[in-house]
Protein backbone atom coordinates (compact mmCIF):
# COMPACT_ATOMS: atom_id res chain seq x y z
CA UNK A 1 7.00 10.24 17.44
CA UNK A 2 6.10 9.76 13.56
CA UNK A 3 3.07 8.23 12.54
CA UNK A 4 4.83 5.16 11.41
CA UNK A 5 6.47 4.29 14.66
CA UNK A 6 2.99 5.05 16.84
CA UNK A 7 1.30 2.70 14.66
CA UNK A 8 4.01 -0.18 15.44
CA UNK A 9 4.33 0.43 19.08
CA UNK A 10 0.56 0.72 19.47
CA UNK A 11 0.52 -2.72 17.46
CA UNK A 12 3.32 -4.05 19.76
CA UNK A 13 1.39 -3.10 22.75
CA UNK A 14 -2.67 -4.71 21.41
CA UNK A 15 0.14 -7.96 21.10
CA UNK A 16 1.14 -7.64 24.69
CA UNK A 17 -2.83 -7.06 25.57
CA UNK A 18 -3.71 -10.57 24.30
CA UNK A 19 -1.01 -12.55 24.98
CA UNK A 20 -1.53 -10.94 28.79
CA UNK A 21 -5.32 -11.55 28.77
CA UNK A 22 -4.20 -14.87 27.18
CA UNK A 23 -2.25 -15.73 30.28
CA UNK A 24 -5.01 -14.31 32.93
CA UNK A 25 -7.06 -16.95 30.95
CA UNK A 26 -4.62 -20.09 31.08
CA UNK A 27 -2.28 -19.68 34.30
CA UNK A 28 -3.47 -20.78 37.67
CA UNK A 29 -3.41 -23.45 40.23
CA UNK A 30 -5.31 -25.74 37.40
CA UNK A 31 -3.16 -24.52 33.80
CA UNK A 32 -5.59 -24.58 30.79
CA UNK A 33 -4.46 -24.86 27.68
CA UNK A 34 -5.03 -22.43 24.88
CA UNK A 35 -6.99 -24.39 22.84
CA UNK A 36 -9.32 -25.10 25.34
CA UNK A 37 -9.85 -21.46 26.52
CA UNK A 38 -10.51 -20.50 23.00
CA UNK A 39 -13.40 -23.35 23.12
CA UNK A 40 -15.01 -22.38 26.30
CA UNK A 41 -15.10 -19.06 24.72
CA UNK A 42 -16.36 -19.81 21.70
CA UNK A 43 -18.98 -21.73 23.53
CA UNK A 44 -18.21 -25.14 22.18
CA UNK A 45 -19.26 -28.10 24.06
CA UNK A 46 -16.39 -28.99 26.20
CA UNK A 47 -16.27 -32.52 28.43
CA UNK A 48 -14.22 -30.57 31.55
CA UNK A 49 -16.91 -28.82 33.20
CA UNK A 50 -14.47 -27.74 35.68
CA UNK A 51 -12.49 -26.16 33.70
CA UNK A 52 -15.54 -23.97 32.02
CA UNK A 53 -16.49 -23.13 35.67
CA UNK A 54 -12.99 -21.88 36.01
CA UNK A 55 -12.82 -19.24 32.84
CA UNK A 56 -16.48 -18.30 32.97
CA UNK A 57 -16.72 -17.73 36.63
CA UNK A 58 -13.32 -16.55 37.84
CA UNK A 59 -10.35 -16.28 35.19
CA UNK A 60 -12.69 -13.73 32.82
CA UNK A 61 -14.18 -11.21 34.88
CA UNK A 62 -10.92 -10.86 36.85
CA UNK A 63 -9.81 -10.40 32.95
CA UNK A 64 -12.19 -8.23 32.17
CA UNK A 65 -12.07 -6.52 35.24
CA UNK A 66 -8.53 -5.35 35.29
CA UNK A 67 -8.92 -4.33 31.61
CA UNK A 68 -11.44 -1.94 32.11
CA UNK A 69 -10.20 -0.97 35.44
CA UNK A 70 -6.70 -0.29 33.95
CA UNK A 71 -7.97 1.94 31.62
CA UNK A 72 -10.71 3.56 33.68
CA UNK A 73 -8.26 4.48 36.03
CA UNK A 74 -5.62 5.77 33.30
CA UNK A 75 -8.13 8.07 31.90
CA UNK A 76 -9.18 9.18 35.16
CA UNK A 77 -5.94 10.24 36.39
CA UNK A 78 -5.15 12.06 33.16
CA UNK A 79 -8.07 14.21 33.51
CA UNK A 80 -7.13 15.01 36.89
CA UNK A 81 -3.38 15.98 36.10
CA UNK A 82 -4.87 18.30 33.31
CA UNK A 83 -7.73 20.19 35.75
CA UNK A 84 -4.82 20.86 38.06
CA UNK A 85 -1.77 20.96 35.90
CA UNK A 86 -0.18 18.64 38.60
CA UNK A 87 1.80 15.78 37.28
CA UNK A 88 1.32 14.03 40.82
CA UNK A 89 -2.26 14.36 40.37
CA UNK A 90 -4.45 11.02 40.65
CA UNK A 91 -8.29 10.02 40.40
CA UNK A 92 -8.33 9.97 43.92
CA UNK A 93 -7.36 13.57 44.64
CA UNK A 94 -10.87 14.81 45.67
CA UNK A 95 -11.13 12.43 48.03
CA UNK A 96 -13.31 9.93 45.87
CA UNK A 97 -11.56 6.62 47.47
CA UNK A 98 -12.10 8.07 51.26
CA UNK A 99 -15.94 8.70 50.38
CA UNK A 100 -15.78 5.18 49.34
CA UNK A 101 -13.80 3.96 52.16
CA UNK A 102 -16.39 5.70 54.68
CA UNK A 103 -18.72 3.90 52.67
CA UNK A 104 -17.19 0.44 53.11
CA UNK A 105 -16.25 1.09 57.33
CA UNK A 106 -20.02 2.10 57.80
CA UNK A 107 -21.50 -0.92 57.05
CA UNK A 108 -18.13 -3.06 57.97
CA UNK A 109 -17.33 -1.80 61.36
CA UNK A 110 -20.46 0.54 62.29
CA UNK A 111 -22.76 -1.88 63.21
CA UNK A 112 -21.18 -2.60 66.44
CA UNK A 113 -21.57 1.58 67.20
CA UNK A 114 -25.44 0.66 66.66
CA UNK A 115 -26.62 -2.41 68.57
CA UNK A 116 -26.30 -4.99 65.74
CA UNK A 117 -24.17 -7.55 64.02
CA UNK A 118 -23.80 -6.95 60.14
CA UNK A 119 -21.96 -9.58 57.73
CA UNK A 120 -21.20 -7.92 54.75
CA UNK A 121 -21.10 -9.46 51.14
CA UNK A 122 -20.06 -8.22 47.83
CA UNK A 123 -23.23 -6.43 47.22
CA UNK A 124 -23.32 -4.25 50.51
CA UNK A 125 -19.63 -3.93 50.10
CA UNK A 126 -19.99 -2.34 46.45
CA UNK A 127 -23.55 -0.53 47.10
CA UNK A 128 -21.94 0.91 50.43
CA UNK A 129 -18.83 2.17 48.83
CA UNK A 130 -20.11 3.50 45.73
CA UNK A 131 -22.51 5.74 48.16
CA UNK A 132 -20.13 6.50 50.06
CA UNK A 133 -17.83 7.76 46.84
CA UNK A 134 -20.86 9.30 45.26
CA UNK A 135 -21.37 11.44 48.23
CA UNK A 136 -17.79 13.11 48.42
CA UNK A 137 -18.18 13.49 44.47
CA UNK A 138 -21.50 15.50 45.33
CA UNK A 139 -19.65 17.73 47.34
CA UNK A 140 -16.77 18.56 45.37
CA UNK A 141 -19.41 18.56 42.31
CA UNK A 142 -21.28 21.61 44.07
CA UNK A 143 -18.23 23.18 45.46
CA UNK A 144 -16.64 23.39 41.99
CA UNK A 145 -19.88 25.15 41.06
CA UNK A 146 -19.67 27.73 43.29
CA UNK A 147 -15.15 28.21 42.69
CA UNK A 148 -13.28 30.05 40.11
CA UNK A 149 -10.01 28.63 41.30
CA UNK A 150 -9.09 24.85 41.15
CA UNK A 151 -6.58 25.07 43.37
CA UNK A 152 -9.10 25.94 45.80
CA UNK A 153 -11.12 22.75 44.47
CA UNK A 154 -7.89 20.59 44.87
CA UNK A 155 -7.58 21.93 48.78
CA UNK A 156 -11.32 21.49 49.21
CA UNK A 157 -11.04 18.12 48.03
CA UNK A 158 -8.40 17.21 50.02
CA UNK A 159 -10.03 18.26 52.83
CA UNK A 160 -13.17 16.48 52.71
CA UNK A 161 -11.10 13.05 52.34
CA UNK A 162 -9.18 13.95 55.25
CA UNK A 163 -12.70 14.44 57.28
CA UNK A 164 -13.88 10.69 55.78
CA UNK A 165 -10.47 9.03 56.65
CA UNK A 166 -10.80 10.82 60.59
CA UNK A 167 -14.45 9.13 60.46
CA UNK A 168 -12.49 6.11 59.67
CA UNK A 169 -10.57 6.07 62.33
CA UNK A 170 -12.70 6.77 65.05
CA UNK A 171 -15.25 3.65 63.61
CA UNK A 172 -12.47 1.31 63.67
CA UNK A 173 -11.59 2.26 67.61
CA UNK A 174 -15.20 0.39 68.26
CA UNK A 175 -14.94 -2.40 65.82
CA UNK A 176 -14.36 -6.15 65.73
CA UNK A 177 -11.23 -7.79 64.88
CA UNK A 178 -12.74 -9.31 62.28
CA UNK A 179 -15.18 -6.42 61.06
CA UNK A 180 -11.63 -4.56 60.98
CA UNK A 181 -9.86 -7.48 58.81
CA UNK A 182 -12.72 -6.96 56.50
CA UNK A 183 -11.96 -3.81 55.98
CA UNK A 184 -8.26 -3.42 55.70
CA UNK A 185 -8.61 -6.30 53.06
CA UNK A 186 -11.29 -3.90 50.94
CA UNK A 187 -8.13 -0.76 51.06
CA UNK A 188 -6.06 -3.46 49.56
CA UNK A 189 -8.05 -3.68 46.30
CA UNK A 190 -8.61 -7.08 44.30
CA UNK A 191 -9.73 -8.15 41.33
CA UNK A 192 -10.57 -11.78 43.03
CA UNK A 193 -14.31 -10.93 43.57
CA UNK A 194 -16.24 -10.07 40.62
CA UNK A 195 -18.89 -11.57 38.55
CA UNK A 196 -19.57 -11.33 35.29
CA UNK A 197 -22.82 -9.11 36.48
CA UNK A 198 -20.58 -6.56 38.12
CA UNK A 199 -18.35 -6.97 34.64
CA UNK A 200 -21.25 -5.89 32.36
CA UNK A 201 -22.13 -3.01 34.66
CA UNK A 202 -18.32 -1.73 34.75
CA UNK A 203 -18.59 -2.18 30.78
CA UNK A 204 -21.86 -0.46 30.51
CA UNK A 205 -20.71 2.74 32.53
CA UNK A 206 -16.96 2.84 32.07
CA UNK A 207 -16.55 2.83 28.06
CA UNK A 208 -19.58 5.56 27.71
CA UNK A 209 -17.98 8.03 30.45
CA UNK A 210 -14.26 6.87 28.43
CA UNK A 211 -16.24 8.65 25.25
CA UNK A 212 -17.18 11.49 26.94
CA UNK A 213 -13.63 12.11 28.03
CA UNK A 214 -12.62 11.23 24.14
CA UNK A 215 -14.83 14.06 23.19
CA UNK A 216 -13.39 16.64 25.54
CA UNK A 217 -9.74 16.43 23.77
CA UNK A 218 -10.47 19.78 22.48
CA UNK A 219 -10.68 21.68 25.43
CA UNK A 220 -8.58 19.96 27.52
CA UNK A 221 -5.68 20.34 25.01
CA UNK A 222 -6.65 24.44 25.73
CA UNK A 223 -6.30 24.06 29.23
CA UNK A 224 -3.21 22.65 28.64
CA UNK A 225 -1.92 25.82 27.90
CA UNK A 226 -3.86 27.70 30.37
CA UNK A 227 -7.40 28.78 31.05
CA UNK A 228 -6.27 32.24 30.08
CA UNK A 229 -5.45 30.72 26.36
CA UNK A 230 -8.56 28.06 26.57
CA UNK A 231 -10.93 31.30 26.88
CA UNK A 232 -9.72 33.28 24.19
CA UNK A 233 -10.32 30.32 21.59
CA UNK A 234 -13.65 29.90 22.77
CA UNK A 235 -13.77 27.44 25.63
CA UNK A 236 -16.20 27.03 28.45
CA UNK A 237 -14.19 27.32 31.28
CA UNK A 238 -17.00 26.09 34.14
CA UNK A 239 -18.53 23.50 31.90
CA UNK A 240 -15.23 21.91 31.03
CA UNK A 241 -13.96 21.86 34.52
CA UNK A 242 -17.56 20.18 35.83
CA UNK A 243 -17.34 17.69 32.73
CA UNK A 244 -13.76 16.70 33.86
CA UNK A 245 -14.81 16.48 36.93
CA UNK A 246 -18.07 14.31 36.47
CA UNK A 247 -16.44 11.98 33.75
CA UNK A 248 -13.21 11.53 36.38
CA UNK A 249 -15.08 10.72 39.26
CA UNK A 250 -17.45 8.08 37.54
CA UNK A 251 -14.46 6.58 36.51
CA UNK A 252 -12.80 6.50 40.05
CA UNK A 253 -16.10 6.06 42.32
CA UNK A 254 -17.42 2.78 39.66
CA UNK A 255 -13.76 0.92 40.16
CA UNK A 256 -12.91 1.42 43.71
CA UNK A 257 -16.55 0.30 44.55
CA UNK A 258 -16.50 -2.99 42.99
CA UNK A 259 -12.41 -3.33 43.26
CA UNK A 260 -11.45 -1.55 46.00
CA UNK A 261 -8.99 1.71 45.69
CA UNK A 262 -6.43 0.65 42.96
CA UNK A 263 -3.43 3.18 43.53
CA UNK A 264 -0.74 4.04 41.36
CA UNK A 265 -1.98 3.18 37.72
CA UNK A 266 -3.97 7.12 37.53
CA UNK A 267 -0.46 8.26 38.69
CA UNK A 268 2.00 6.42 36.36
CA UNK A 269 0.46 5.28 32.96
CA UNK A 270 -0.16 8.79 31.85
CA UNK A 271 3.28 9.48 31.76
CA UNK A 272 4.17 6.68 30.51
CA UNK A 273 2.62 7.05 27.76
CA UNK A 274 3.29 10.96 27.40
CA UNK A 275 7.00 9.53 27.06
CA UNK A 276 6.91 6.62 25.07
CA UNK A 277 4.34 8.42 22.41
CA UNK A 278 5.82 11.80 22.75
CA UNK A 279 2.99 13.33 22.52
CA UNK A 280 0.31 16.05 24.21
CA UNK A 281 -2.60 15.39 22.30
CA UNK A 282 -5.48 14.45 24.34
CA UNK A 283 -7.29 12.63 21.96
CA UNK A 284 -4.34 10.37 21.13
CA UNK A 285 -3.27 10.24 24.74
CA UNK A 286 -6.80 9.29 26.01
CA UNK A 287 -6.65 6.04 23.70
CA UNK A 288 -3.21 5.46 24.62
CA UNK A 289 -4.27 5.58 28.16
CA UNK A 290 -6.50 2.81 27.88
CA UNK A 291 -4.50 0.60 26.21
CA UNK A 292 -1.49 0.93 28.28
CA UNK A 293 -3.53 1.23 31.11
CA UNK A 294 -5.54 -2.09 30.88
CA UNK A 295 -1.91 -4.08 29.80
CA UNK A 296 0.08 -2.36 33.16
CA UNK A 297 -3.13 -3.78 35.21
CA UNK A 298 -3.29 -6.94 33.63
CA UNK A 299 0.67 -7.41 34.03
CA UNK A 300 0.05 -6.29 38.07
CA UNK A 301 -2.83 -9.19 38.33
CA UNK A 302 -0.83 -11.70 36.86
CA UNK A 303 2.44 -10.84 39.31
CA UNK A 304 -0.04 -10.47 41.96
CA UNK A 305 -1.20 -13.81 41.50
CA UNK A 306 1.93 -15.89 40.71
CA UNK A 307 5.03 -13.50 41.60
CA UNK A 308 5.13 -15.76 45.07
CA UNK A 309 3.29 -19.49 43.56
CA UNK A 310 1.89 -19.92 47.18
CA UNK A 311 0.42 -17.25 48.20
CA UNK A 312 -1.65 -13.99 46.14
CA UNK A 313 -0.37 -10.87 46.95
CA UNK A 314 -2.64 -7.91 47.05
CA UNK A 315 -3.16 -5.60 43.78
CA UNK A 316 -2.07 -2.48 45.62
CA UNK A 317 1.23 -3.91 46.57
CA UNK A 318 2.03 -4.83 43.07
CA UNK A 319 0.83 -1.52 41.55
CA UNK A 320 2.79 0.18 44.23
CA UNK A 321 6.20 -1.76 43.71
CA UNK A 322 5.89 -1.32 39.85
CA UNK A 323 4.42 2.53 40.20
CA UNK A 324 6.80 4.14 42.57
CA UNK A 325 10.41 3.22 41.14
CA UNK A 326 8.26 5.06 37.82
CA UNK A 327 7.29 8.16 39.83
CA UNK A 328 10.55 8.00 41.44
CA UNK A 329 12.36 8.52 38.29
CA UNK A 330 10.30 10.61 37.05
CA UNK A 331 10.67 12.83 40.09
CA UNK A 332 14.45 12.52 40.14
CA UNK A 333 15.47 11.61 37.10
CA UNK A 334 16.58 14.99 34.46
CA UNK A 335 13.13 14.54 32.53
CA UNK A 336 10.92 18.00 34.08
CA UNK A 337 7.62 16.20 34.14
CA UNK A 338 5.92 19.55 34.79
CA UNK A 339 7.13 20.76 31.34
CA UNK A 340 4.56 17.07 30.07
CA UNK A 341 1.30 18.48 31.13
């Protein structure tokens, strides 16, 4: 794509960010209009106190939220189709959403298994599934010390979420009905509970590990064409891989911990914008990734939220009707999507 046209579809698509965000801000049971969003924002004085309640407490971290989950999530899956030069590749590929759904089922439903009766809240929910993430990313951190070949990563990786998800399973044999409800409503993923505290911690460590990935376009447009090629032009093989690997799994273990395990957006969006940009440059398709990322998640929050007026769907199912029809054609349609990474 020429320079000119990027510049007008990235401009089309920072449009369809703000109108979206202006939406997330506005629609709802209660409908606020613009002019009044602006002024809560703004922090003018404004006689509805329910309606500043509204924005400040609910409508903008969700916001926020699936911005910066969007995009953490694009980036992350990105990475993880370049490591493995696998276009089906996602951020949860090493396992990093079982770790964090062992996490989640430990405090959840184990408490029965030990003696005593444990109602989670958001806190333990988030603190128990980003251990739980961090401790399969430990794993596959020190395995891919110790491996020359990533395939043998991805299988390793595989693995050790299929050991978490069997742990899973056998906790949820001894669990409560409602311990188990708990549960099955954290796989589903939403954007419903955060706070602007969580929001400023996602924004502290998401954007820093987004520059870190920024800063590794240079070797991971080498390993594009090969580690063979990426070595003979002077690239670090091991240190790239454990960089991808760190900056990827921050990314994944941050927003399943305080979202829950967002599927489908790692998957899709890269392509996406691989397609509409034309484009294999990582530095280009990193920003793009964001961008495109945090619009797709905004758009799946807002359908999520009023595709049925009644009732609020779950994020997963959304991101799941919009991403597979996407993978679907890009499986089966004549485009080669191995030929993209």
């Amino acid at each position: 794509m020429r320079t000119s046209k990027k510049y007008i579809v990235t401009g089309l698509f920072l449009i369809l960010l703000i109108i979206l965000l202006s939406c997330e801000l506005m629609l709802g049971s209660v409908y606020i209009p613009a002019q009044n969003v602006f002024s809560v924002l703004t922090n003018n004085e404004h006689q509805n106190e329910v309606w500043n309640t509204i924005i400040l407490q609910s409508r903008l971290p969700r916001a926020l939220g699936a911005i910066i989950a969007g995009a953490s999530l694009s980036v992350s899956g990105l990475l993880m189709q370049v490591l493995f030069r696998n276009p089906l590749a996602s951020p949860y590929i090493l396992g990093i959403s079982s770790g964090a759904g062992l996490g989640v089922a430990l405090i959840t439903l184990g408490s029965v298994g030990i003696g005593f009766t444990f109602v989670p809240n958001g806190l333990s929910l988030v603190a128990s599934a980003m251990l739980g993430a961090l401790l399969v990313f430990s794993i596959v951190f020190f395995i891919s010390l110790k491996v020359k070949d990533v395939m043998t990563l991805l299988i390793a990786g595989v693995l050790i979420g299929s050991i978490a998800n069997a742990v899973v399973n056998i906790i949820q044999l001894h669990a409560s009905a409602l311990a188990v409800k708990t549960f099955v409503l954290w796989t589903l993923a939403s954007l419903d509970q955060l706070e602007m505290t969580d929001i400023k911690l996602l924004y502290i460590i998401c954007p820093l590990t987004l520059i870190g990935s920024f800063l590794l376009s240079k070797q991971l447009n080498a390993l594009l064409m090969g580690e063979k090629y990426a070595r003979s032009v002077g690239v670090n093989i091991l240190l790239s891989r454990i960089l991808i690997i760190l900056f990827s799994g921050i990314l994944a273990a941050s927003i399943t911990a305080f979202c829950g395990p967002i599927g489908f957006i790692g998957i899709m969006v890269p392509h996406i914008v691989r397609i509409i940009f034309r484009t294999n440059h990582h530095k280009l398709l990193i920003l793009f990734s964001v961008l495109i990322g945090s619009c797709t998640l905004l758009a799946a929050d807002l359908m999520a939220h009023y595709f049925i007026t009644s009732v609020s769907l779950p994020i997963n199912a959304i991101t799941a009707l919009i991403g597979i029809p996407v993978i679907l054609w890009l499986l089966l349609g004549k485009k080669d999507i191995s030929k993209t990474i």
